[in-house]
Structure formats: structure tokens, C-alpha cells
Protein backbone atom coordinates (compact mmCIF):
# COMPACT_ATOMS: atom_id res chain seq x y z
CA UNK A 1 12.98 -16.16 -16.24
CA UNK A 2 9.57 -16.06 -14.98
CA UNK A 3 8.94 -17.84 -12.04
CA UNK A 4 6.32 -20.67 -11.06
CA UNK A 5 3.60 -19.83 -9.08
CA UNK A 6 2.72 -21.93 -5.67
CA UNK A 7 0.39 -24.42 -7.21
CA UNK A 8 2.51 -24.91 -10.42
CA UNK A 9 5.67 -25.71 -8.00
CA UNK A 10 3.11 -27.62 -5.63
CA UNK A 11 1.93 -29.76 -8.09
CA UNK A 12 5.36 -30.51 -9.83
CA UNK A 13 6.79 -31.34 -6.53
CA UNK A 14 3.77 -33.83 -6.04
CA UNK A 15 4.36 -35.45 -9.76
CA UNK A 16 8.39 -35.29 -9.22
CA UNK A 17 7.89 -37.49 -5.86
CA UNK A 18 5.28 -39.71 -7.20
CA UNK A 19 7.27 -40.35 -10.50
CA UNK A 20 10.17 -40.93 -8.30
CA UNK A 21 8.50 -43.09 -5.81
CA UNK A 22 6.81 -45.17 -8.58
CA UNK A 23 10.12 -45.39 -10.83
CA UNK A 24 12.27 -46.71 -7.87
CA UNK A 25 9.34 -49.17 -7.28
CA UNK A 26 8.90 -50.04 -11.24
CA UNK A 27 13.02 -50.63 -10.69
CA UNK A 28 12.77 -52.38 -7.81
CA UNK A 29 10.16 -54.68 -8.99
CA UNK A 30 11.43 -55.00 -12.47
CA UNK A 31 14.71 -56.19 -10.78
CA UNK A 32 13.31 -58.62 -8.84
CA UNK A 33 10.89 -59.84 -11.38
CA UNK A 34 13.96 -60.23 -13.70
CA UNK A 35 15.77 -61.92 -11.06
CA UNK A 36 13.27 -64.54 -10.04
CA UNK A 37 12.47 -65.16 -13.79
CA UNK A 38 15.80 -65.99 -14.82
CA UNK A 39 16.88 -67.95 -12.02
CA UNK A 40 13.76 -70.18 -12.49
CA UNK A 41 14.68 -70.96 -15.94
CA UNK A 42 18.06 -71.57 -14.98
CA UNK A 43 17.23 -74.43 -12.40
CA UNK A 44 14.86 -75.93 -14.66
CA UNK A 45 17.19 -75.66 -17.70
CA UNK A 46 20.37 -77.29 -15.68
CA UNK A 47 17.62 -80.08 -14.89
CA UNK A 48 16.94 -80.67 -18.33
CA UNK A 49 20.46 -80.41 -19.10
CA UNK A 50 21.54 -82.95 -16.43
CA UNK A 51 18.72 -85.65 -17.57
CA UNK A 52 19.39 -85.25 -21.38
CA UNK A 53 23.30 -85.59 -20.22
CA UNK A 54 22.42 -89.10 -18.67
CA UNK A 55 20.45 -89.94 -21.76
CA UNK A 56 23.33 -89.58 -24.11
CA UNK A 57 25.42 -91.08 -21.54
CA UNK A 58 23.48 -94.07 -21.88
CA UNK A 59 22.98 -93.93 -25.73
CA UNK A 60 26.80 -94.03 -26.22
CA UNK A 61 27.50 -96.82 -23.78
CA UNK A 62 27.20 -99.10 -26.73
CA UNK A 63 30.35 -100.71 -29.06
CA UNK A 64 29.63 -98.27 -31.91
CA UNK A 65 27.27 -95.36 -30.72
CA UNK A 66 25.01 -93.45 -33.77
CA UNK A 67 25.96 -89.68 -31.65
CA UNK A 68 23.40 -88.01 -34.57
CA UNK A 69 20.86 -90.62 -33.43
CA UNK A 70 21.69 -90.28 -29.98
CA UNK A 71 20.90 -86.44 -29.98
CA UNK A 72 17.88 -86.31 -32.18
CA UNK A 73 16.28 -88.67 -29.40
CA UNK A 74 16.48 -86.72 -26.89
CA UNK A 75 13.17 -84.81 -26.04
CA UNK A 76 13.95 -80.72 -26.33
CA UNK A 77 11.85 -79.14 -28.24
CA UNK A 78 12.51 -75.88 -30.02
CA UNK A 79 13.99 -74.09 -27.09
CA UNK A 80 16.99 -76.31 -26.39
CA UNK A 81 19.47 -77.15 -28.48
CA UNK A 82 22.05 -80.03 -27.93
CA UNK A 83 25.78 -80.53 -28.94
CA UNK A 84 28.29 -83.17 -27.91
CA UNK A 85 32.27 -82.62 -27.89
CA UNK A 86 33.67 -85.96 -28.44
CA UNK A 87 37.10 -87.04 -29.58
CA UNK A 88 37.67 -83.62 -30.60
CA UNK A 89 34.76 -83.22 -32.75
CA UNK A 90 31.32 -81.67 -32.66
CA UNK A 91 28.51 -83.26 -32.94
CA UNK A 92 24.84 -81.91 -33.09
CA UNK A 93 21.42 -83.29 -34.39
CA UNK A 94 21.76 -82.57 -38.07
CA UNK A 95 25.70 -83.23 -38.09
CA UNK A 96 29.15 -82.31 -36.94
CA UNK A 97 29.40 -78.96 -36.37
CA UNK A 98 31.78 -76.74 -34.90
CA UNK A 99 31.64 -75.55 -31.01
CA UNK A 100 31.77 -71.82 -31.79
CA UNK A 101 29.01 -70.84 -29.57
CA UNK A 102 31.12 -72.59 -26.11
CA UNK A 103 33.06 -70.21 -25.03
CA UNK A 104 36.86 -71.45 -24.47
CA UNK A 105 36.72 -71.02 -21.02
CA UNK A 106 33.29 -72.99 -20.01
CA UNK A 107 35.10 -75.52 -22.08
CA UNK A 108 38.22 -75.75 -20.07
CA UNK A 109 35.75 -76.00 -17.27
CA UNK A 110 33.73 -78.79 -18.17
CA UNK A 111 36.57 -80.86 -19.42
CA UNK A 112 38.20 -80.75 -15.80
CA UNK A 113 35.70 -82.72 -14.60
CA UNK A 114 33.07 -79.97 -13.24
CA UNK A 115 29.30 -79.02 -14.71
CA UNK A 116 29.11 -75.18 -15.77
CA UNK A 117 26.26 -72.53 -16.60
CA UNK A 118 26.62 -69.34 -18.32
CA UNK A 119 24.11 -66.80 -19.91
CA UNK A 120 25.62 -66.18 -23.35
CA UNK A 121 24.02 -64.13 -26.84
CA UNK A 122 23.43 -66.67 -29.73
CA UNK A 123 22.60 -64.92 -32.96
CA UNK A 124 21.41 -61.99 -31.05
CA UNK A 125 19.22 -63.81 -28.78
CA UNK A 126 19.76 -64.45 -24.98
CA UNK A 127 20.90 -68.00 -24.44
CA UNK A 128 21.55 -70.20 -21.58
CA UNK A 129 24.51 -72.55 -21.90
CA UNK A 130 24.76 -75.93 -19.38
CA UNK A 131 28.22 -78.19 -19.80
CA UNK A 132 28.16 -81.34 -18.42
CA UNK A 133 31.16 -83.48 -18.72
CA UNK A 134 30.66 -87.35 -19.15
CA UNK A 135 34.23 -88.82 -19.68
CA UNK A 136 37.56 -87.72 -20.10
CA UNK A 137 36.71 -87.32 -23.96
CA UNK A 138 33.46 -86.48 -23.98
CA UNK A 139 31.26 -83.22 -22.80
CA UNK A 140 27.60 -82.37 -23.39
CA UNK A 141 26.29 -79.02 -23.86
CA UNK A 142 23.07 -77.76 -23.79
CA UNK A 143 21.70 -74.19 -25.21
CA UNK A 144 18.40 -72.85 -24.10
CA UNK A 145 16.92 -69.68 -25.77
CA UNK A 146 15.76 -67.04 -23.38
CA UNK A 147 13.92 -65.44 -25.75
CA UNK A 148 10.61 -65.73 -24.05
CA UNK A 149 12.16 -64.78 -20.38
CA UNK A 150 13.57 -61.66 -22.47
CA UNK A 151 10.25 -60.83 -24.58
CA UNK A 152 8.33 -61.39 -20.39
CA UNK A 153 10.91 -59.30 -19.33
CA UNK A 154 9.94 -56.54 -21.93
CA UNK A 155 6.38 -56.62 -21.03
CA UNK A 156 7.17 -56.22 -17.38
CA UNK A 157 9.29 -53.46 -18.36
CA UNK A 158 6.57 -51.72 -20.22
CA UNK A 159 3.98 -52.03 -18.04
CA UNK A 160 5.94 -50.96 -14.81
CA UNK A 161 6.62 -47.62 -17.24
CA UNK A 162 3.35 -46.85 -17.99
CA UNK A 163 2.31 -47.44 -14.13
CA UNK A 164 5.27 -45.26 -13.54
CA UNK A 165 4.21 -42.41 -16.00
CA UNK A 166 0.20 -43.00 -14.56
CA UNK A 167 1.52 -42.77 -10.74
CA UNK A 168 3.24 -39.48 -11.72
CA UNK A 169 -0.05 -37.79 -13.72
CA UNK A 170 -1.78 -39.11 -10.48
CA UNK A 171 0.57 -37.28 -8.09
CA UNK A 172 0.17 -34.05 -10.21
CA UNK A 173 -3.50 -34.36 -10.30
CA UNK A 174 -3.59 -34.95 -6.44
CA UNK A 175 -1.27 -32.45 -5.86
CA UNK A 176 -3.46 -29.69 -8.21
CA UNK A 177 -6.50 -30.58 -6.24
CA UNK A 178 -4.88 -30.52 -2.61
CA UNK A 179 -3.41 -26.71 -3.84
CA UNK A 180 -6.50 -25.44 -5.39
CA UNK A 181 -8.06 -26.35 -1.55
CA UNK A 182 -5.02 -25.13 0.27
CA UNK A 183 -4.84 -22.23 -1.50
CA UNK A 184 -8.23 -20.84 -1.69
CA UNK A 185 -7.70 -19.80 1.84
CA UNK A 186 -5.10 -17.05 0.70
CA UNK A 187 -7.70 -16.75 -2.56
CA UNK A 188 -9.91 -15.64 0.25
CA UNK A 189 -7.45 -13.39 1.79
CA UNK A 190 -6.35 -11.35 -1.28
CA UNK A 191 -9.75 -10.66 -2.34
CA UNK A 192 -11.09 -9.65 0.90
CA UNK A 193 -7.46 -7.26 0.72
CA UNK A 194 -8.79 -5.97 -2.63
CA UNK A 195 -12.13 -5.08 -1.74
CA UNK A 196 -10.40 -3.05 1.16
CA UNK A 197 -8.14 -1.20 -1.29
CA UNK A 198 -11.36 -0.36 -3.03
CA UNK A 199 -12.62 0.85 0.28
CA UNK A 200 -14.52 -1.43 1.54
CA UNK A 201 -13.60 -1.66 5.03
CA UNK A 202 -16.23 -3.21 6.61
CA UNK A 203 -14.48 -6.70 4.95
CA UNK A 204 -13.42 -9.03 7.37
CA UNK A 205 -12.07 -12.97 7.47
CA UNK A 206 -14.26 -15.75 8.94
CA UNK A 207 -11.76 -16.91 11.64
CA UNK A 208 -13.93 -20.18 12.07
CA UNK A 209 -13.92 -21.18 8.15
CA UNK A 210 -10.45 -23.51 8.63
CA UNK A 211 -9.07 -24.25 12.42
CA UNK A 212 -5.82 -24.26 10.85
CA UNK A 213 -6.15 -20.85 10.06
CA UNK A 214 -7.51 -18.72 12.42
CA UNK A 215 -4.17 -17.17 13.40
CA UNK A 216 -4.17 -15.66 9.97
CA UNK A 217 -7.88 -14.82 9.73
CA UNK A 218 -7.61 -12.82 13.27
CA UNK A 219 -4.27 -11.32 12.54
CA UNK A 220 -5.90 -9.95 8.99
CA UNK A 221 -8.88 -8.62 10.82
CA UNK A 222 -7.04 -7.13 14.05
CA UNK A 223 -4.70 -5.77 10.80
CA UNK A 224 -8.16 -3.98 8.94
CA UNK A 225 -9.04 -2.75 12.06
CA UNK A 226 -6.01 -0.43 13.27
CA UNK A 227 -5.67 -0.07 9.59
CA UNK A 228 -9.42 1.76 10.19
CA UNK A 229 -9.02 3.26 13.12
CA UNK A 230 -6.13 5.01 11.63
CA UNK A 231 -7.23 5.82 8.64
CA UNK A 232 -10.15 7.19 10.37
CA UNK A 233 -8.01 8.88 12.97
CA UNK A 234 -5.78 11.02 10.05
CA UNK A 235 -9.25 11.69 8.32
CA UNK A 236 -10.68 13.41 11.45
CA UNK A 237 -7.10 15.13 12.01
CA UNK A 238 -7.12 16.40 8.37
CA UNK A 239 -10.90 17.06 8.66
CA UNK A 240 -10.90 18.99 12.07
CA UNK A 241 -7.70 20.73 11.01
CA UNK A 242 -9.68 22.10 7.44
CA UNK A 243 -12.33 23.50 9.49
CA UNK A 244 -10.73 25.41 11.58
CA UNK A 245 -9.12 26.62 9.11
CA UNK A 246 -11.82 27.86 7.31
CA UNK A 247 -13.08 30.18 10.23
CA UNK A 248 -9.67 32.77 9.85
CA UNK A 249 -9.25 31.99 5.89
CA UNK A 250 -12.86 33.57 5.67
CA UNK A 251 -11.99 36.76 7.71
CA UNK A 252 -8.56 37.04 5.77
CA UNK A 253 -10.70 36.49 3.10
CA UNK A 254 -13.38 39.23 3.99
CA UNK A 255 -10.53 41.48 4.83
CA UNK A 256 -8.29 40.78 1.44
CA UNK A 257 -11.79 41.40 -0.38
CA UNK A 258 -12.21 44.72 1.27
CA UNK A 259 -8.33 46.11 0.36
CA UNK A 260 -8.83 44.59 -3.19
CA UNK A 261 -12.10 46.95 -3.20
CA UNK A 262 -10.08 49.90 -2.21
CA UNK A 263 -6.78 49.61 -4.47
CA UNK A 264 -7.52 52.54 -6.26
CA UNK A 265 -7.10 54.11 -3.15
CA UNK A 266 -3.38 52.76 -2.32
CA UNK A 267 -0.22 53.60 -4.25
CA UNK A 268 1.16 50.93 -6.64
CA UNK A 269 2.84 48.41 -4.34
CA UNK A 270 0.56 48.64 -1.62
CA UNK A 271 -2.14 47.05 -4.36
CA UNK A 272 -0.10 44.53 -5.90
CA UNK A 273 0.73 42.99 -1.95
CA UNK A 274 -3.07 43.44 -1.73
CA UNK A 275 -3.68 41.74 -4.86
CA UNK A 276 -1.12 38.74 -4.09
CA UNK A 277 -2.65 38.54 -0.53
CA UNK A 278 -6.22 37.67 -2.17
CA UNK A 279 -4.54 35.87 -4.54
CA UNK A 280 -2.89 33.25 -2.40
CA UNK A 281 -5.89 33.45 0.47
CA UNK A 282 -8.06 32.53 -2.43
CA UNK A 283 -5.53 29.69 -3.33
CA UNK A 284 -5.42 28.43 0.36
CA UNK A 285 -8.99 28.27 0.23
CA UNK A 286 -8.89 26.20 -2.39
CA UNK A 287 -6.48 23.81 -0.58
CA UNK A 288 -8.73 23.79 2.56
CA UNK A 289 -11.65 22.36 0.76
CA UNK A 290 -9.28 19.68 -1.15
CA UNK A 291 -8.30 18.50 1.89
CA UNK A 292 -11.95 18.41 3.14
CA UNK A 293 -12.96 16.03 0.05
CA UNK A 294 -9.59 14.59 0.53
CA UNK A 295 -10.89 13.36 4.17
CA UNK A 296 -14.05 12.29 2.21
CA UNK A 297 -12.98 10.19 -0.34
CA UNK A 298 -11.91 7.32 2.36
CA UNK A 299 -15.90 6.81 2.52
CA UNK A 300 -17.27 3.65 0.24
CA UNK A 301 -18.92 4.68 -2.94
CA UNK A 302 -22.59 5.27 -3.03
CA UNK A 303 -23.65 3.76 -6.16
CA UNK A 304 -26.50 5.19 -7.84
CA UNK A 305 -28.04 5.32 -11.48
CA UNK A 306 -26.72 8.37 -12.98
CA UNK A 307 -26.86 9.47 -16.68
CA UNK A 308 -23.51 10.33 -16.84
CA UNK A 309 -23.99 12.61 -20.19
CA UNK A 310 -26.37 14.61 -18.86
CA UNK A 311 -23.92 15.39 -16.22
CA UNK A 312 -21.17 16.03 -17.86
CA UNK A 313 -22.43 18.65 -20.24
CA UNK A 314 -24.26 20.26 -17.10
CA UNK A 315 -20.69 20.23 -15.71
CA UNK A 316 -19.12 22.10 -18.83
CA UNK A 317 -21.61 24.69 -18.34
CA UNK A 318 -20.47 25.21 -15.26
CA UNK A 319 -17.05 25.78 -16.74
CA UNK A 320 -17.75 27.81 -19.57
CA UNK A 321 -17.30 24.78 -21.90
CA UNK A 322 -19.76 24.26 -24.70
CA UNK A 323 -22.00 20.59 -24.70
CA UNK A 324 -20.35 19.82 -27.43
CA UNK A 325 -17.51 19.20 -25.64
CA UNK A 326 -19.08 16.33 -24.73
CA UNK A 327 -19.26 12.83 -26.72
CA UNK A 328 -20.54 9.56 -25.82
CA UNK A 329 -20.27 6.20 -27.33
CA UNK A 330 -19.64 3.54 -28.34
CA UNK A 331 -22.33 1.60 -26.69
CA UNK A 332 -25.98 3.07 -26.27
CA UNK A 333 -25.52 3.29 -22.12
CA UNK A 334 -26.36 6.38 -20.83
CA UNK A 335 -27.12 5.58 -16.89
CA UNK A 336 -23.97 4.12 -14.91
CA UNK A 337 -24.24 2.96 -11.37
CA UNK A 338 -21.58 5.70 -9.68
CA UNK A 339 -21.59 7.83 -7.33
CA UNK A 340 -22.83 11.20 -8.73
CA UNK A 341 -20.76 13.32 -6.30
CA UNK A 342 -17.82 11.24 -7.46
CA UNK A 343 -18.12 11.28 -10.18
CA UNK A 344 -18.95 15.08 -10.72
CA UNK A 345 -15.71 15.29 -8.96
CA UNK A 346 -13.78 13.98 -11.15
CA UNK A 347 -15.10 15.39 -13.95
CA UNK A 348 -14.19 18.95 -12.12
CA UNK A 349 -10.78 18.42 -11.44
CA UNK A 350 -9.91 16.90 -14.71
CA UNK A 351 -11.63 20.34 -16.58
CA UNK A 352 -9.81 22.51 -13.97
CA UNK A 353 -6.05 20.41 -14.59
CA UNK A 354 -6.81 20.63 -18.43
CA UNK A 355 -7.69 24.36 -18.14
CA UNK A 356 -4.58 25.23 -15.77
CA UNK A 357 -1.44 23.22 -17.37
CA UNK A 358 -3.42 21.66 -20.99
CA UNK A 359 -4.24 24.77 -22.46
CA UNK A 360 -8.13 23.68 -21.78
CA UNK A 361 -9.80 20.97 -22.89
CA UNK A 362 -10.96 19.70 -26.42
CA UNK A 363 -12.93 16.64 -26.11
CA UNK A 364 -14.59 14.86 -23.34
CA UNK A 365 -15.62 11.29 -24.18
CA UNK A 366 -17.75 8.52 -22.21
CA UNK A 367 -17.81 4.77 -23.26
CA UNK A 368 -18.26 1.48 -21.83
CA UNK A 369 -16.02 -0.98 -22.25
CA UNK A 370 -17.19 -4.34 -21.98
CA UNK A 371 -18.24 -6.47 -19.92
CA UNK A 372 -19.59 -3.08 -17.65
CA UNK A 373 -16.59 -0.85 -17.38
CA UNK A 374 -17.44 3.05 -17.68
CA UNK A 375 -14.55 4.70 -19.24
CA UNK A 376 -14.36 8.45 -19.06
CA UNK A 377 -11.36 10.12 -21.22
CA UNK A 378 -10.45 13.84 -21.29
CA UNK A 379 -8.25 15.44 -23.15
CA UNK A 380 -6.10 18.79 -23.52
CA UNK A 381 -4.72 20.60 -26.12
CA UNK A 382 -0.94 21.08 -23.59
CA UNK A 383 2.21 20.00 -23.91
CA UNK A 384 1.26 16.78 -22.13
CA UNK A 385 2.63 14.75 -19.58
CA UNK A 386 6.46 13.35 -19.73
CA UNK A 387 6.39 9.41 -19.42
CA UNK A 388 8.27 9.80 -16.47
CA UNK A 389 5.56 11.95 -14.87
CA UNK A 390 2.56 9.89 -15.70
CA UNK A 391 2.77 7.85 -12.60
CA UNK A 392 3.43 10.18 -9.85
CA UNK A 393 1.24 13.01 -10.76
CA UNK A 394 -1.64 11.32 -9.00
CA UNK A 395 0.30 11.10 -5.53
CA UNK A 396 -0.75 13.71 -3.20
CA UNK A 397 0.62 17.34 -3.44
CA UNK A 398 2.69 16.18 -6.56
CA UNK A 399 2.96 18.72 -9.60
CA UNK A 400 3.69 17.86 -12.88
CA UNK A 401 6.51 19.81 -15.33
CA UNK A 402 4.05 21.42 -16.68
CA UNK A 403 2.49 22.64 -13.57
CA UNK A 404 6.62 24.07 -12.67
CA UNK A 405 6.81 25.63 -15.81
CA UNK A 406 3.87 27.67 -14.71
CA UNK A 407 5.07 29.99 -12.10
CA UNK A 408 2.17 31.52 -11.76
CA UNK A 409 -0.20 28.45 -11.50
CA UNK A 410 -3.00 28.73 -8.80
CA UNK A 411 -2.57 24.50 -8.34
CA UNK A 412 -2.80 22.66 -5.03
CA UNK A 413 -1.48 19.23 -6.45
CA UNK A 414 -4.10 17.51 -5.04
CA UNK A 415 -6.65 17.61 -7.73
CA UNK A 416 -5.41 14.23 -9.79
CA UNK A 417 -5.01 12.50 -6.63
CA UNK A 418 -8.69 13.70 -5.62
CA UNK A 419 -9.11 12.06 -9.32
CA UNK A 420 -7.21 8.91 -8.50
CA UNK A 421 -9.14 8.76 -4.76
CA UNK A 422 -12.70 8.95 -6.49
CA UNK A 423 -11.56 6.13 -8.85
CA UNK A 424 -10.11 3.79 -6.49
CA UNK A 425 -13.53 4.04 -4.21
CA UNK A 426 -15.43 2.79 -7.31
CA UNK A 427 -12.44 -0.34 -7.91
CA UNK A 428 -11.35 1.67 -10.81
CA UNK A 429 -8.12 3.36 -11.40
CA UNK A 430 -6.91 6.60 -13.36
CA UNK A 431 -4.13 7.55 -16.00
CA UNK A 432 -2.69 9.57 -18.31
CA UNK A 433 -1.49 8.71 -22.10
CA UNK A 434 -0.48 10.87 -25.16
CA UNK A 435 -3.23 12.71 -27.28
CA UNK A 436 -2.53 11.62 -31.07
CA UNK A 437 -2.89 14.98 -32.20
CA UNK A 438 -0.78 16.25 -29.45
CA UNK A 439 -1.60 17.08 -25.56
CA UNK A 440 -2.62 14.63 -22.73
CA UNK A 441 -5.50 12.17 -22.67
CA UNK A 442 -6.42 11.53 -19.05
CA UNK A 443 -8.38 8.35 -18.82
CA UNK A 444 -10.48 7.22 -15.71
CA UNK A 445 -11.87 3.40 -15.66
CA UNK A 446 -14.75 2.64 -13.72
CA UNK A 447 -15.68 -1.08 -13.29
CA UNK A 448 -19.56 -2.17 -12.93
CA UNK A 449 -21.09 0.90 -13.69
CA UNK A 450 -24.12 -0.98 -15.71
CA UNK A 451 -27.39 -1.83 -13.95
């Protein structure tokens, strides 16, 4: 399951507490609101009760009462409803009628002597029931309807939901806003860490930007700088060690040149060891001025406009390839804003890998992808690269199958990583797929190469 970033989880936590801050209040208010409601209806119905209760009192204190005529003058509206128990009967406005709606036990009640209130359903509908007894035979009852307390109720209800469901897109908006400010910071931070993995390392934090984080902005800096000072440190090491190198690998050199001159003169396996002696002198040469470029490639990328076909057909000449090696395409962009020595570079080693483990190259292609990302593909007519390989062939000093299969190879395993270097100095990368037709297709992406 994929997981939520920091502002997703920041800004649920901030709707989560202000749903559940603004449902407890909705509750709390509803309940009180409901509460206060119903309690005020109740005091004023047992008032009405009690003063209609004296009215039929009075009505029946007569020799032969009317109880119909009795209850229809009493003033209640439509929300009240009257009925008498008297002599065992029902009475109500229109006539006798039974006392199903009194429950048995408010009966009991009110026929001890005592006055009684219960909230009862009616037909569906909410009702308040008063008793009041008025002699030993006689009890009145009242029913009010608490419809409109119940349809008030519903409103309330409503309303505290939606204020409930608005407090909660609130908290989630304030809580998106207060992220995308809190986190810009570390916005800040990982693009400053990019443009350092693209080697620029002259980028730095302003520690004065927020007071609240100027631990972090120093630490980061104090971090790019012994990260500099190292790097710089290993790049003089390798550099200084490369050169003086180069001093005895030119007199071995001179001197392997001079018994490779003279084999004829030398029985059989004195000139092979003479041969393999120039052979691998010539390969440590090569490795010397790997690591020198190596060393180099920690430098920022000078950016120029280059017209990167001209260039690379100059550089299959230089290998013995024909132009026509060379296609470009699609998009009319010729020029690209690299760095020519770079780029030439790369260009190089990718010939020389294709040449040593692809069986040589077959097409070379340039294209720009848009927006402005130069795309340069080359590809080999080998047995390719292994899926597992594809990765870690552009580490340092890292040889592919193909490479080991190869006894004889002349490699120093650190021409795709030269590859991968030049790339990462223009914020590009480099990789290797399958050719359709069969071989490797080694693909370098340069980003922002158009004016």
C-alpha cells in the first residue's frame, strides 16, 4: 500500500481534528439545544394542561355537566388535544372515545391522586402527555404534538452537520496551506541537494531565510562543504597519483616500444612477453588518463552552443566509422547547449564500448525530446547487456558479461562510468536497453540543451 506523503497526512490530520472538534461541538450543542427546547415546551404545556384542568373542573361542577361541551370550550388549538376519564368512560371533543393513547401506568398514576408527564409517540408523531386528576372518578389528560420541537430539532440537526462538514473542509484547507509553507523549507533543501548531485557545488542554504531553521540550513552547508573539500581532496589524490604515473608508464612505454621494434631479433617467447608487456603498458596507459578525466568530471559543466551533428560525424572519423553512422531527428535542432568536451567524451567511450564488447556500432542517433532534452542513443550489433547488468555497468571499474567473456579485452571499466559522470554534470543520466533487432542501445539524456 502506498503511503501518504507529509502534506497529505498533514492535512488529513488537520480535517480529522477539525471534523472532530466541530462534531463534538455540533453534539454538544445539538444536545443542549434539544434539551432546552423540550423542557420549555414541557413547562408551558403542563401550564396549559393545569389551567384547561381547572376549566373542566369548573364546567362539570354543575347537576348534569355537557363533558363534549365542556371540552370543545376549552381554548387549544390544533396542537393540544383533550380527553377526560370519567366514570369509566372516555370522553373527548367529538365523542367518547377510548383511552388507548394513556399508557396504563400514567393512568394508575393520576388516579392515585398525583399529576403526571410523559413524552409518548401518537400516530408516529412525538407527543407530550399531562394527567391531572380532579376527583376520585375523574382524570384529565392533555396531548400536545411535538411535531414542531421535532421538525426545529431537525433543522438544528442539519445545520450543525453542514457546519460540521464546513469546519472539517476548513481544517483541511488550513492545514494544506500551513504544509505547503512548512514544507517549502525542505522544497528548498532537496533542490539545492539536486543541483549538488548535478554538480553544482557552489549551492548553499540561506541560514537567515526562517529563524526556525537555521540549524538545518548551517548543518546542510557545513555538510556541502566537507562534502567539497573531500571530494576535492580524492580528486587531487587520484589526480596527483595519475601524473606521476605517467612519468615511468612513458619510459616503460619508450622501452616496451623499443623491444617490440626488435622482436625479430628475440626467439619466440622472449617476443610474445615483449608483446604482452606493450600490450598491458599500453592498457595502463589507458587507465591513467581515465582516471585523469575521472578527476575531471567532478568540475560543473561548461555549457556552450555546440552542433552536436557536426560533432559526432567528426568523431566517427576519428574512429574509422562512416558519417552515415550518424542520424539526427526528430526535431530540426542542431546546436545544444553542452559541454563540447563532454560531450565528445561520451560520444568516445560509447564508440570504443560498442567496438570492444558490441561487435561495433550500427547507428548513432540524436533527438530532442521535448520540452529541451537532448537525447543521444547508440547502438551495437553484440550480444547486449543482461537485465541484471544494466544498472551496475556504469559503477566504476565494473565490467559487464560481455566484457568477461572477452579474455582478451583491452577494457578499464571505467569508460560507462566516465559516460554516466559526463551525464550527471549536465543533470542528465545514462542507460542501457535492448536493440529490437538485437544488441544494446545505450541511451544518454541530456536536459536543457536548447538555447
Amino acid at each position: 500500500m502506498k503511503r501518504l506523503g507529509l502534506r497529505a497526512r498533514v492535512t488529513a490530520a488537520f480535517a480529522v481534528g477539525a471534523l472532530l472538534l466541530a462534531a463534538s461541538m455540533a453534539l454538544f450543542s445539538y444536545d443542549l439545544t434539544r434539551h432546552s427546547l423540550l423542557e420549555e415546551r414541557e413547562r408551558t404545556a403542563v401550564r396549559a394542561a393545569y389551567f384547561d384542568a381547572a376549566v373542566v373542573r369548573t364546567g362539570l361542577d354543575t347537576e348534569d355537566p355537557d363533558v363534549v361541551e365542556v371540552l370543545r370550550s376549552l381554548d387549544t388549538g390544533t396542537g393540544r388535544r383533550p380527553l377526560l376519564h370519567r366514570d369509566g368512560q372516555w370522553h373527548s371533543r367529538s365523542a367518547e372515545t377510548d383511552g388507548s393513547p394513556i399508557p396504563a401506568d400514567l393512568q394508575r398514576v393520576v388516579r392515585s391522586g398525583e399529576a403526571a408527564v410523559q413524552r409518548i409517540t401518537v400516530a408516529g408523531q412525538p407527543t407530550l402527555l399531562v394527567g391531572v386528576p380532579l376527583s376520585d372518578t375523574t382524570s384529565y389528560y392533555e396531548l400536545t404534538s411535538l411535531r414542531e420541537v421535532a421538525r426545529t430539532l431537525q433543522v438544528v440537526a442539519l445545520t450543525l452537520t453542514a457546519v460540521a462538514i464546513m469546519t472539517a473542509g476548513s481544517g483541511a484547507a488550513l492545514g494544506w496551506y500551513a504544509t505547503r509553507h512548512s514544507v517549502r523549507p525542505l522544497t528548498a533543501v532537496a533542490d539545492a541537494a539536486e543541483r549538488i548531485a548535478a554538480g553544482d557545488y557552489t549551492t548553499r542554504l540561506d541560514a537567515a531565510t526562517d529563524p526556525d531553521l537555521t540549524r538545518l540550513s548551517t548543518s546542510f552547508n557545513r555538510m556541502v562543504d566537507e562534502l567539497v573539500e573531500r571530494i576535492d581532496r580524492d580528486r587531487r589524490f587520484a589526480a596527483d597519483v595519475s601524473h606521476e604515473l605517467r612519468s615511468p608508464l612513458q619510459t616503460l612505454a619508450a622501452a616496451a616500444s623499443v623491444l617490440t621494434r626488435r622482436r625479430e631479433h628475440h626467439d619466440e617467447r622472449t617476443a610474445t612477453a615483449a608483446r604482452l608487456v606493450a600490450e598491458e603498458i599500453s592498457r595502463f596507459q589507458r587507465l591513467v588518463d581515465d582516471l585523469i578525466e575521472l578527476a575531471r568530471t567532478e568540475q560543473p559543466a561548461q555549457r556552450e552552443l555546440v552542433d552536436v551533428v557536426t560533432l559526432a560525424r567528426e568523431t566517427c572519423r576519428a574512429r574509422a566509422l562512416p558519417d552515415g553512422l550518424v542520424a539526427a531527428g526528430p526535431g530540426p535542432a542542431t546546436e545544444w547547449r553542452v559541454d563540447r568536451r563532454r560531450f565528445e567524451q561520451i560520444l568516445l567511450n560509447l564508440l570504443d564500448n560498442a567496438a570492444r564488447y558490441g561487435g561495433g556500432a550500427v547507428a548513432v542517433r540524436l533527438s530532442v525530446r521535448p520540452p529541451d532534452t537532448g537525447v543521444l542513443e547508440v547502438d551495437d550489433d553484440g550480444p547486449g547487456v543482461p537485465a541484471a547488468d544494466r544498472e551496475v555497468i556504469f559503477d566504476r571499474f565494473v565490467r559487464g558479461r560481455a566484457a568477461h567473456a572477452r579474455a582478451n579485452s583491452d577494457g578499464t571499466g571505467l569508460g560507462l562510468a566516465l559516460v554516466a559522470q559526463h551525464a550527471a554534470a549536465h543533470g542528465g543520466r545514462a542507460g542501457v536497453t535492448e536493440r529490437p533487432e538485437g544488441g544494446a542501445r545505450f541511451r544518454v539524456e541530456l536536459p536543457g540543451v536548447l538555447p
